[in-house]
C-alpha atoms as a PDB file:
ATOM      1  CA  UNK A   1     -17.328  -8.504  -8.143  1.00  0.00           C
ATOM      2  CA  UNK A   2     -19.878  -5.902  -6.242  1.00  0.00           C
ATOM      3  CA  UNK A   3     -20.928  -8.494  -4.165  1.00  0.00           C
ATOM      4  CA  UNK A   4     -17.601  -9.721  -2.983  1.00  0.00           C
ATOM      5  CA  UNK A   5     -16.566  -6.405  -2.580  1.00  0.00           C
ATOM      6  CA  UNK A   6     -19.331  -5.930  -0.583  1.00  0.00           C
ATOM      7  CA  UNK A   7     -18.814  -9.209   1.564  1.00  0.00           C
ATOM      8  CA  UNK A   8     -15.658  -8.359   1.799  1.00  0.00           C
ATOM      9  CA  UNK A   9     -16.466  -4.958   3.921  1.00  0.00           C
ATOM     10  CA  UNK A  10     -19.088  -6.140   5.649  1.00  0.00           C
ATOM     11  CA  UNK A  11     -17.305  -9.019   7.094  1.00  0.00           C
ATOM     12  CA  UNK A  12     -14.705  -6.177   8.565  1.00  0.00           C
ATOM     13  CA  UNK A  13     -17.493  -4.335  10.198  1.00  0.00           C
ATOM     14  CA  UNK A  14     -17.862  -1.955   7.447  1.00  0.00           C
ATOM     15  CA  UNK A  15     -21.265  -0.446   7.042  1.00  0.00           C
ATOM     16  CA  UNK A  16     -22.096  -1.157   3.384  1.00  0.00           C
ATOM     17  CA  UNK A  17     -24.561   0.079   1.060  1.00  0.00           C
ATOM     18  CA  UNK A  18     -25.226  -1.878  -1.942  1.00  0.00           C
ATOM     19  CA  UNK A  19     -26.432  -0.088  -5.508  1.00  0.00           C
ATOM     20  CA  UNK A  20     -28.046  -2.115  -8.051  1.00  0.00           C
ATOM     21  CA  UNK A  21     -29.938  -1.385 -11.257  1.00  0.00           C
ATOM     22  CA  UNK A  22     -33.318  -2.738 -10.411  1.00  0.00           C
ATOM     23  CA  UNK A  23     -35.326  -4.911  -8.162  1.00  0.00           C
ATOM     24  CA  UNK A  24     -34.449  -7.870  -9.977  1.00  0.00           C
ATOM     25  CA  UNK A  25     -31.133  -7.517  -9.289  1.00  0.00           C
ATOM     26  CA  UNK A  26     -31.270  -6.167  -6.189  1.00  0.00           C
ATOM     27  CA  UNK A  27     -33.107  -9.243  -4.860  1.00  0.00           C
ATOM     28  CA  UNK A  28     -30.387 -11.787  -7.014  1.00  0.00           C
ATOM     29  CA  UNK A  29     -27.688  -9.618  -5.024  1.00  0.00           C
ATOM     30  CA  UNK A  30     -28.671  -9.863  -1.921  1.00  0.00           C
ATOM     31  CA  UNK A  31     -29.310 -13.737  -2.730  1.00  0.00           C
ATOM     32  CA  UNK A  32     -25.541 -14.136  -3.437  1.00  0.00           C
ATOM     33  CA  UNK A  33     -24.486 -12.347  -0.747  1.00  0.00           C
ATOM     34  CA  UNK A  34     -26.544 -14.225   1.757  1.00  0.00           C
ATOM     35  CA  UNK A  35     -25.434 -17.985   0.153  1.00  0.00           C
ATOM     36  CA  UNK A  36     -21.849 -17.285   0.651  1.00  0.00           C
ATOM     37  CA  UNK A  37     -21.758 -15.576   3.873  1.00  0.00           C
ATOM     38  CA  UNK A  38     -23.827 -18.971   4.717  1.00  0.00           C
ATOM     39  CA  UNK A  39     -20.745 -20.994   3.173  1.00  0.00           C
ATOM     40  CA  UNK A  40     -18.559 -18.907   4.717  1.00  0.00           C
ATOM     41  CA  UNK A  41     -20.705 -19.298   8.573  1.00  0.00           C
ATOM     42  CA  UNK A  42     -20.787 -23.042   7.497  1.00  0.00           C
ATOM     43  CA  UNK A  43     -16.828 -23.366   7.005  1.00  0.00           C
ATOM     44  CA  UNK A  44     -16.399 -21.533  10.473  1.00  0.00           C
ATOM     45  CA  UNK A  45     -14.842 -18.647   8.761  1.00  0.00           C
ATOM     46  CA  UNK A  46     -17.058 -15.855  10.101  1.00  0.00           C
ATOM     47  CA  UNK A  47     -19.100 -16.446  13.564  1.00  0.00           C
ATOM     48  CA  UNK A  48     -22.307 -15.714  12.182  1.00  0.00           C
ATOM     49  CA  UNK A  49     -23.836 -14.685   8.573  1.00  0.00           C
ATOM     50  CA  UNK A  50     -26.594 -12.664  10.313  1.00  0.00           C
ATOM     51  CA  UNK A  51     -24.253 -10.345  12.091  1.00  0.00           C
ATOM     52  CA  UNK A  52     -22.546  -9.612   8.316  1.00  0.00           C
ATOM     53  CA  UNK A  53     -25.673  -9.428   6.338  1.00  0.00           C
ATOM     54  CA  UNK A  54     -27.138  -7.003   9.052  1.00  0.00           C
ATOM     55  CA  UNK A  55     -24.425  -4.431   8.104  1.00  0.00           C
ATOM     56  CA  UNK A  56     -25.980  -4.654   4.454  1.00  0.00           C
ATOM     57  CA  UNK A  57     -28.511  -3.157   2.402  1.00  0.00           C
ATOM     58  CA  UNK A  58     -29.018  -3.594  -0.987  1.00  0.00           C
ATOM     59  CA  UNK A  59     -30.771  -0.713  -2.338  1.00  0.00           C
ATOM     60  CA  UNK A  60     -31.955   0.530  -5.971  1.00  0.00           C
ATOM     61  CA  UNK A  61     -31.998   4.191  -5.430  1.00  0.00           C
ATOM     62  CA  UNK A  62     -28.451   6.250  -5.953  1.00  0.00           C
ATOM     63  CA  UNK A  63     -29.676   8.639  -3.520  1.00  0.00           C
ATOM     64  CA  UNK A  64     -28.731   6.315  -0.624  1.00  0.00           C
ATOM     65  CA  UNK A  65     -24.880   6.748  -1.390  1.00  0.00           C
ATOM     66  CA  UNK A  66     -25.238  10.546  -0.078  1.00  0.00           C
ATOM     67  CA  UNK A  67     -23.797   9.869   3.209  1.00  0.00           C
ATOM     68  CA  UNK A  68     -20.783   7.246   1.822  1.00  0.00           C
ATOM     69  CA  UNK A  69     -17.253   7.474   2.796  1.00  0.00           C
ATOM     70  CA  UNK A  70     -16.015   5.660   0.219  1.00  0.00           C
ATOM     71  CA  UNK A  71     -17.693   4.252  -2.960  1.00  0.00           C
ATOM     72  CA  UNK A  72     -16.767   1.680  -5.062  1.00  0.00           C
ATOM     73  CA  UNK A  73     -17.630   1.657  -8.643  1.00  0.00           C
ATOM     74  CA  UNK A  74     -18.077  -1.843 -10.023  1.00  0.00           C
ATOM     75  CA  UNK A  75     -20.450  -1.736 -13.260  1.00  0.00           C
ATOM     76  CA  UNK A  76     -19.253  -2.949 -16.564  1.00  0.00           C
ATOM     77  CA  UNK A  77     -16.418  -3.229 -17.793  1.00  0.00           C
ATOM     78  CA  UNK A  78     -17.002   0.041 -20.381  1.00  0.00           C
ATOM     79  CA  UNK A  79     -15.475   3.753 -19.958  1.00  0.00           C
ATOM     80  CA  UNK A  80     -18.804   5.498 -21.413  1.00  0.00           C
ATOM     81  CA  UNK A  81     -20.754   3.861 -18.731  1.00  0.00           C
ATOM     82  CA  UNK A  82     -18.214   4.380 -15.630  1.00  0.00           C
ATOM     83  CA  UNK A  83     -17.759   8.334 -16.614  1.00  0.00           C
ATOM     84  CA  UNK A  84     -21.265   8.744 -16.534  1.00  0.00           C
ATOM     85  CA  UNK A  85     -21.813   7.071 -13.210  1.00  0.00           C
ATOM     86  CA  UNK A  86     -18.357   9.055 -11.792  1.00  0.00           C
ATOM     87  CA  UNK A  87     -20.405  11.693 -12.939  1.00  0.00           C
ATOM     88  CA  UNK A  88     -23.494  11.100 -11.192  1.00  0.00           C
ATOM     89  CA  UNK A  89     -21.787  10.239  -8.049  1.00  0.00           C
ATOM     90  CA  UNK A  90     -19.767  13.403  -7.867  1.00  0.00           C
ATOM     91  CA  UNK A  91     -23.234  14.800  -7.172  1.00  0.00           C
ATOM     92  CA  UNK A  92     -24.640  12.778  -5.045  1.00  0.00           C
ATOM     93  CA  UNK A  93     -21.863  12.112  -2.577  1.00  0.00           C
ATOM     94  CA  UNK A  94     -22.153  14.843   0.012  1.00  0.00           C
ATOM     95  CA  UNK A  95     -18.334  14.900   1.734  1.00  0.00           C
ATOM     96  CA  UNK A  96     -16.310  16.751   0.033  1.00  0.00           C
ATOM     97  CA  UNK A  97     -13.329  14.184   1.469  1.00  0.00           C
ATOM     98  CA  UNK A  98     -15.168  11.121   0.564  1.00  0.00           C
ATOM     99  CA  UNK A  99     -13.148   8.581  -1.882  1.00  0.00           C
ATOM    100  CA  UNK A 100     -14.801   7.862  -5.559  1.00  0.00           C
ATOM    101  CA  UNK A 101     -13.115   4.383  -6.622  1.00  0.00           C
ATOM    102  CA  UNK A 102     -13.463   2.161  -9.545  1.00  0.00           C
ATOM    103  CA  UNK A 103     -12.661  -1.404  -9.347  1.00  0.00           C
ATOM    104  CA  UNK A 104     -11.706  -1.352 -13.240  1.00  0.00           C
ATOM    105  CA  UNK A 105      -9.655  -3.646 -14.344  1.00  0.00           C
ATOM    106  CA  UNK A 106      -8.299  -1.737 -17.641  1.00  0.00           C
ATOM    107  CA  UNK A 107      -9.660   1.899 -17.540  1.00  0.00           C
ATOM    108  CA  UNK A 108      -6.870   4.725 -17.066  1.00  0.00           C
ATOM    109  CA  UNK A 109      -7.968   6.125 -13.811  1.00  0.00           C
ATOM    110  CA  UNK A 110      -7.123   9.848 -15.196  1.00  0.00           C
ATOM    111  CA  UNK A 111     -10.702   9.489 -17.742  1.00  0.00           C
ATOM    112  CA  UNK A 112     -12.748   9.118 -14.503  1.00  0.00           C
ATOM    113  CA  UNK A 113     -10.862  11.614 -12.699  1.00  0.00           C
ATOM    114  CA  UNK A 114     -11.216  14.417 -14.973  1.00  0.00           C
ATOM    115  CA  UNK A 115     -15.388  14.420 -15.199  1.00  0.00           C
ATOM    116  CA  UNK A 116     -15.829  15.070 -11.515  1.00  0.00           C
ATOM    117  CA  UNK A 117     -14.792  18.439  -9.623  1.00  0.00           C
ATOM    118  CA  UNK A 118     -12.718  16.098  -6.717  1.00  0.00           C
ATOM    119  CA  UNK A 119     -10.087  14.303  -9.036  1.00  0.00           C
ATOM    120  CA  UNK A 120      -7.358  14.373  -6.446  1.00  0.00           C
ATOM    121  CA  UNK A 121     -10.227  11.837  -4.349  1.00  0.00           C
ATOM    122  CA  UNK A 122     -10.339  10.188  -7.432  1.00  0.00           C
ATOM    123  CA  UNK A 123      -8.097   6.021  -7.856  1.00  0.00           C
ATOM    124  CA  UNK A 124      -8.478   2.881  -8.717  1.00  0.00           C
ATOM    125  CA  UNK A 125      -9.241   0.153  -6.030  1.00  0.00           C
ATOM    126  CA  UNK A 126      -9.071  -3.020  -8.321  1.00  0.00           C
ATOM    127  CA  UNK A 127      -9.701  -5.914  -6.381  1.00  0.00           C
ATOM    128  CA  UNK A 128      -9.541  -9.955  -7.751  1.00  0.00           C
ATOM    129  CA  UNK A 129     -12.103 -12.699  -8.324  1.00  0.00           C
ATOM    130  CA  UNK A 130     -13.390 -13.994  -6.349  1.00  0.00           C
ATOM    131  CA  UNK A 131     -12.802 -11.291  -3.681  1.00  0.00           C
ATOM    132  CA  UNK A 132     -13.536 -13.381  -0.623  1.00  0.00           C
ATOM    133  CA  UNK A 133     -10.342 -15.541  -1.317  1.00  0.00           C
ATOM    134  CA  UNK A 134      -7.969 -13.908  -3.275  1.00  0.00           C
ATOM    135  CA  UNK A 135      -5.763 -11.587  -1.436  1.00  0.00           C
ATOM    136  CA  UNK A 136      -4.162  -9.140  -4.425  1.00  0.00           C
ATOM    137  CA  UNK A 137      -5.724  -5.156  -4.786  1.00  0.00           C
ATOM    138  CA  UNK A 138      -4.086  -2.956  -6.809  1.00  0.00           C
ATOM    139  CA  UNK A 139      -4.125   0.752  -6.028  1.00  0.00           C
ATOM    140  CA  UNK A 140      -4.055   2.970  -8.656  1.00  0.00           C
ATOM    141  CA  UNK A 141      -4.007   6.487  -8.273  1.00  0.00           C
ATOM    142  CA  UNK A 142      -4.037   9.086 -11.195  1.00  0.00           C
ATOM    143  CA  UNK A 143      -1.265  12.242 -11.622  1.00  0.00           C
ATOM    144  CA  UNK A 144      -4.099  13.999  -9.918  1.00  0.00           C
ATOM    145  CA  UNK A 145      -4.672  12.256  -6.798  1.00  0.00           C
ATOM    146  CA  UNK A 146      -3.527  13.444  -4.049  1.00  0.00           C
ATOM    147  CA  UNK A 147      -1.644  11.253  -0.918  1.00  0.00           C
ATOM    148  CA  UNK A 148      -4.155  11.461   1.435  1.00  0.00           C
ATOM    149  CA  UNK A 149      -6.341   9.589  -0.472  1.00  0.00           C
ATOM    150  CA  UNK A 150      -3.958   6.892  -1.330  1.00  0.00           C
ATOM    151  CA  UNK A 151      -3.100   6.522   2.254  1.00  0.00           C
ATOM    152  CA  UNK A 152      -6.522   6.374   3.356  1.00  0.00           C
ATOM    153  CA  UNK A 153      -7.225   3.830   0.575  1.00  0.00           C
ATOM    154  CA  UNK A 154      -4.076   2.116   1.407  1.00  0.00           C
ATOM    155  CA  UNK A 155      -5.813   1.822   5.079  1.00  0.00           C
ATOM    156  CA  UNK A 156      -9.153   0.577   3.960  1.00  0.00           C
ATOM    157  CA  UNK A 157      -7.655  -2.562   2.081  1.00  0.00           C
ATOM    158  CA  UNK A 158      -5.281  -3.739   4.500  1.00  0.00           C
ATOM    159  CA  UNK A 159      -8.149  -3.329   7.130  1.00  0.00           C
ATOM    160  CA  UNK A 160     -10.224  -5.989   5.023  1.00  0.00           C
ATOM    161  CA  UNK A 161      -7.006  -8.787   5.317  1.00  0.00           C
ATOM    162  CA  UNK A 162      -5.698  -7.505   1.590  1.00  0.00           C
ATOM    163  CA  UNK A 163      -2.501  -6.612   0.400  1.00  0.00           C
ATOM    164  CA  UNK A 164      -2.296  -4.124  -2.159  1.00  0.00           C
ATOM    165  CA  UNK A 165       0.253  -3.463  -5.104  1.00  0.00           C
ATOM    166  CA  UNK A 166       0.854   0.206  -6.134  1.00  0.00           C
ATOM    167  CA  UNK A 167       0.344   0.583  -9.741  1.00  0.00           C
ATOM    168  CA  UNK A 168       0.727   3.473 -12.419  1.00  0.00           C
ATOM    169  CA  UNK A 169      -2.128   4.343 -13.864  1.00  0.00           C
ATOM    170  CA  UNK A 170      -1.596   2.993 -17.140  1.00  0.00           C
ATOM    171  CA  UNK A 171      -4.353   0.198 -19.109  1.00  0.00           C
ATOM    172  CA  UNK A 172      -4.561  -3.396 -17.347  1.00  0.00           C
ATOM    173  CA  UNK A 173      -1.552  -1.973 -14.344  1.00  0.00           C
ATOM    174  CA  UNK A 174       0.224  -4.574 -12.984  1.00  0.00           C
ATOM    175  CA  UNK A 175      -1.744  -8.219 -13.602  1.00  0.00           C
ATOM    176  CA  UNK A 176      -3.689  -7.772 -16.688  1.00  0.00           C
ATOM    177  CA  UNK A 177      -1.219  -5.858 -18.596  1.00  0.00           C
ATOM    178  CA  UNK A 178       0.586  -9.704 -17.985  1.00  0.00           C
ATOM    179  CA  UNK A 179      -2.108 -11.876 -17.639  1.00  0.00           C
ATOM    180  CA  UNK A 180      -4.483 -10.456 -20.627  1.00  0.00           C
ATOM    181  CA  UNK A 181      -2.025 -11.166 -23.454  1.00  0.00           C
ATOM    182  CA  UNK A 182      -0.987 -14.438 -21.479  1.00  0.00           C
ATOM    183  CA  UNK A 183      -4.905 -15.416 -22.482  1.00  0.00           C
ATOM    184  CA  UNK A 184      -5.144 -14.241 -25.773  1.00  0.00           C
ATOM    185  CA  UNK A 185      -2.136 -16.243 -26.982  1.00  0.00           C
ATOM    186  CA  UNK A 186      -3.886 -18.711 -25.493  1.00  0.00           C
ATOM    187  CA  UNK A 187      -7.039 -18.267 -27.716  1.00  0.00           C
ATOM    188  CA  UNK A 188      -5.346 -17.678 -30.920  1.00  0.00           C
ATOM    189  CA  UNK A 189      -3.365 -20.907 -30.452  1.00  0.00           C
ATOM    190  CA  UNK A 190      -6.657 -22.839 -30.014  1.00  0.00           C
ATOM    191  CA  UNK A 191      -7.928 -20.553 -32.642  1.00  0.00           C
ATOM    192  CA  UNK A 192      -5.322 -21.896 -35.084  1.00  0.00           C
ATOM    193  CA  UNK A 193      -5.686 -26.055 -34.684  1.00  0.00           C
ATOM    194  CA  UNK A 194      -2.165 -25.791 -33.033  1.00  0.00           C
ATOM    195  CA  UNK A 195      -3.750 -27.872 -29.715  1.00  0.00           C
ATOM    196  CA  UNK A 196      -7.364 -28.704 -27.733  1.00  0.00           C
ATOM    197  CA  UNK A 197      -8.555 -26.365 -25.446  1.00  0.00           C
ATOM    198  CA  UNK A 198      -7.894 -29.085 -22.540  1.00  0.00           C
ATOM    199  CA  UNK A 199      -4.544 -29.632 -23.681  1.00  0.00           C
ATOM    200  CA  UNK A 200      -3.598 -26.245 -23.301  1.00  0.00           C
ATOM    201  CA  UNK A 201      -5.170 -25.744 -20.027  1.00  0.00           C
ATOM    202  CA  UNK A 202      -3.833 -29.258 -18.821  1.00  0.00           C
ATOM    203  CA  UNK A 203       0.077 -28.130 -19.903  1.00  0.00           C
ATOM    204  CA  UNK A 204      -0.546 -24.826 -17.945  1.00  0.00           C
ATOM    205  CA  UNK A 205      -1.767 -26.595 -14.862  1.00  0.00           C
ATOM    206  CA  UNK A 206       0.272 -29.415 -14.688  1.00  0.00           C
ATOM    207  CA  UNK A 207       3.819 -27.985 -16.769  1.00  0.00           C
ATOM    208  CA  UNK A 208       3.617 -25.026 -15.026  1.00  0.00           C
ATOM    209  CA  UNK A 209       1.376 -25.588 -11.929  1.00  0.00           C
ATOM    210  CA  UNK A 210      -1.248 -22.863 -12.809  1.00  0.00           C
ATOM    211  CA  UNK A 211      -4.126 -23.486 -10.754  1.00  0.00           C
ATOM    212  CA  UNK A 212      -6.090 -23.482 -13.851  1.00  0.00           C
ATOM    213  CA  UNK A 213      -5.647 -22.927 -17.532  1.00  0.00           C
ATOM    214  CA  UNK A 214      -6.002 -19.733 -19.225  1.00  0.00           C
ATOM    215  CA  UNK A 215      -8.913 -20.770 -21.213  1.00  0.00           C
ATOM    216  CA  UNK A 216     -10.522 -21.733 -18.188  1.00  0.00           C
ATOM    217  CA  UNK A 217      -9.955 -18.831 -16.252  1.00  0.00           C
ATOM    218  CA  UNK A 218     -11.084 -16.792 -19.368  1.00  0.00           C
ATOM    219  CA  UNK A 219     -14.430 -18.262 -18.894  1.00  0.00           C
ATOM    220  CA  UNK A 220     -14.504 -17.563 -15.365  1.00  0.00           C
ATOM    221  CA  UNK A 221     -13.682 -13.858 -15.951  1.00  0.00           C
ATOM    222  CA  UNK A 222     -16.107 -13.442 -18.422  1.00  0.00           C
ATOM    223  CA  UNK A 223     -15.018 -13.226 -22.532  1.00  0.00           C
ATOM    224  CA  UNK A 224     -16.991  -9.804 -22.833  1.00  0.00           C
ATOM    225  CA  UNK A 225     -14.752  -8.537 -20.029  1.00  0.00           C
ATOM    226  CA  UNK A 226     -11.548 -10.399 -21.215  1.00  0.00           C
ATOM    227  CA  UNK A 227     -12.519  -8.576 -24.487  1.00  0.00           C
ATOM    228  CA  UNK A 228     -13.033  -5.113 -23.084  1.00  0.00           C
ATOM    229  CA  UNK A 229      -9.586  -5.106 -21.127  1.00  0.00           C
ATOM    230  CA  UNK A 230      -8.049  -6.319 -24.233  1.00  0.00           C
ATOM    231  CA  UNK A 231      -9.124  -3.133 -26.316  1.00  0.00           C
ATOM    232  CA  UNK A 232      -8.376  -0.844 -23.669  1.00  0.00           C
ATOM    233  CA  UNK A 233      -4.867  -2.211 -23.917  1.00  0.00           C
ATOM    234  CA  UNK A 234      -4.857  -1.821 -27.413  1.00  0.00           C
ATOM    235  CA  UNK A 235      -6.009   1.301 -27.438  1.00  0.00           C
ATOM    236  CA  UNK A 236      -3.620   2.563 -25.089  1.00  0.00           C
ATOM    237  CA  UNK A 237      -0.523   0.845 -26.192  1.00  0.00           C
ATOM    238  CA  UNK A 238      -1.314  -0.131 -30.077  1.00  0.00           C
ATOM    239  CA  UNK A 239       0.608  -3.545 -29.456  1.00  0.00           C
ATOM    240  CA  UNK A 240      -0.579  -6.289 -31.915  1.00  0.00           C
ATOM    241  CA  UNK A 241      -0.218  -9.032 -28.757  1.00  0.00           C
ATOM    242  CA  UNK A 242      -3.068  -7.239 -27.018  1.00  0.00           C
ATOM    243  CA  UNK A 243      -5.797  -7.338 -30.080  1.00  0.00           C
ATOM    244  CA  UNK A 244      -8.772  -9.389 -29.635  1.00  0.00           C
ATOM    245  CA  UNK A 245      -8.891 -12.551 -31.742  1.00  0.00           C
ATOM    246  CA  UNK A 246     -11.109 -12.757 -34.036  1.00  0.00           C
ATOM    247  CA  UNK A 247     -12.301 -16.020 -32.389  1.00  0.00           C
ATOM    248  CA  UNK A 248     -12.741 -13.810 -28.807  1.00  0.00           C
ATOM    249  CA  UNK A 249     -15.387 -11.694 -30.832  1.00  0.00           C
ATOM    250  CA  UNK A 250     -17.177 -13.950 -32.560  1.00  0.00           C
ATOM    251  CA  UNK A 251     -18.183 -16.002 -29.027  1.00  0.00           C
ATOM    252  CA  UNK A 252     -18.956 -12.431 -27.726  1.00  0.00           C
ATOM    253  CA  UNK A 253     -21.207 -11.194 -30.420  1.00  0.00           C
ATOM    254  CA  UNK A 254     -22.648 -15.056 -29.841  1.00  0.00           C
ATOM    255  CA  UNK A 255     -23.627 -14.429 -26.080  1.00  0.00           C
ATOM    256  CA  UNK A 256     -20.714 -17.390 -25.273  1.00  0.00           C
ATOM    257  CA  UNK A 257     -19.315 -15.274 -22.429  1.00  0.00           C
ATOM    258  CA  UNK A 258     -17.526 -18.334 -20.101  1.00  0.00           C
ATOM    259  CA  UNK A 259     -19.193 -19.152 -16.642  1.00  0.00           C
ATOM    260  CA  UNK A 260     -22.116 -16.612 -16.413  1.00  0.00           C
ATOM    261  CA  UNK A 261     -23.765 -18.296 -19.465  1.00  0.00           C
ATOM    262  CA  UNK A 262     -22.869 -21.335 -19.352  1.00  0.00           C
ATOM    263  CA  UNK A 263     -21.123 -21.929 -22.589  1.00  0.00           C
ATOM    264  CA  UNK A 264     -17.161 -20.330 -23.056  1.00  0.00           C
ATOM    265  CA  UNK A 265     -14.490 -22.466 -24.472  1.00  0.00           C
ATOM    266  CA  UNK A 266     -15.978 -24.890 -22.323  1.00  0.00           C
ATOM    267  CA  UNK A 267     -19.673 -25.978 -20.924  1.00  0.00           C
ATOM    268  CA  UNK A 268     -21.078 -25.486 -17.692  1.00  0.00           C
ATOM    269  CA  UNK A 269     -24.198 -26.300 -15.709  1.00  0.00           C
ATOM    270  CA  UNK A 270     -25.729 -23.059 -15.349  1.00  0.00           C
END
């Protein structure tokens, strides 16, 4: 998601800085990036990689977000983690008008808000995977951000070809608070014997022409993070149709996360 976000900017003539953990990562970052902007140059959809990937820097060091406009958060999916980091970056990002946005998909806005001293420069920008293609952002703003900043935000995605939805800021707004329980009924029906994992996915895609099956696109979002936004919507609305599965946690405690490891509800080559 942080490197389509990134793309994403870049490829509007946005000056983007890049945050990332370590070294490691920084260098598998800027790998991705570089491989689809040269997909992207390939299909004639930008003029030239180069030009993008110039605008770019991948960087390990928080420091470099000082001079930032507008940050995106877009760690893990887990509110201890992305209060901490709204935490750190209240401090490090000098302009007191600057934006502090979080691309959760699940997290109340309001508990990310409240632990810095700008909370009315404080929303969620939640954009869709993968970023490049999919048009959808939801903006999110809390009770305590102010219009400015949703306007300005407002600006910022429509300048990169999106079109954002407003949303309340309540757990999952708009799509997941649909899609999430649309994918754990899903689970718990192939949970229960009731039908094969293809067969639901193939009567989703061709009974109600889903471009793929929920199962599928579980594994492509990632069961940890189908997981996570599940229990934030539990947690917030303490409905039974948006508990986990057991099944969901027992391929998360297993490492069987979809996609990224190769082995969800179905098997890919890694």
């Amino acid at each position: 998601m942080g490197a389509g976000i990134a793309e994403v900017a870049a490829r509007s003539g946005h000056d983007v800085v890049v945050v990332e953990s370590d070294e490691a990562r920084a260098s598998a970052g800027r790998d991705r990036l570089e491989a689809s902007l040269r997909r992207a140059e390939s299909k004639g959809k930008i003029p030239s990689a180069d030009d993008v990937l110039a605008r770019i820097r991948v960087v390990t060091v928080m420091d470099e977000l000082a001079d930032r406009d507008l940050v995106v958060e877009a760690i893990v999916e887990d509110e201890a983690a992305k209060t901490a980091l709204f935490r750190q970056l209240d401090t490090i990002v000098t302009s007191p008008d600057a934006i502090l946005a979080s691309n959760t998909s699940s997290i109340p806005i309001m508990k990310l808000a409240v632990v810095t001293s700008r909370p009315t420069h404080v929303l969620g920008i939640h954009f869709f995977n993968p970023v490049p293609v999919l048009k959808l952002v939801e903006i999110v703003p809390s009770l305590l951000t102010d219009r400015d900043t949703v306007a300005r935000s407002r600006t910022f995605v429509e300048g990169l070809g999106k079109e954002p939805i407003d949303c309340q800021d309540r757990a999952g707004f708009v799509v997941n608070a649909l899609l999430i329980p649309f994918i754990l009924s899903a689970i718990r029906m192939f949970e229960s014997g009731f039908a094969t994992a293809e067969d639901i996915d193939r009567g989703l895609v061709l009974g109600a022409a889903h471009p793929q099956g929920p199962l599928a696109l579980a594994d492509l979002i990632g069961l940890d993070t189908t997981k996570a936004v599940a229990e934030s919507l539990y947690e917030e609305f303490k409905e039974q149709l948006y508990a986990p599965p057991p099944l969901l946690a027992r391929m998360v405690e297993a490492g069987l996360l979809g996609r990224k490891t190769g082995r969800g509800f179905y098997t890919y080559d890694k």
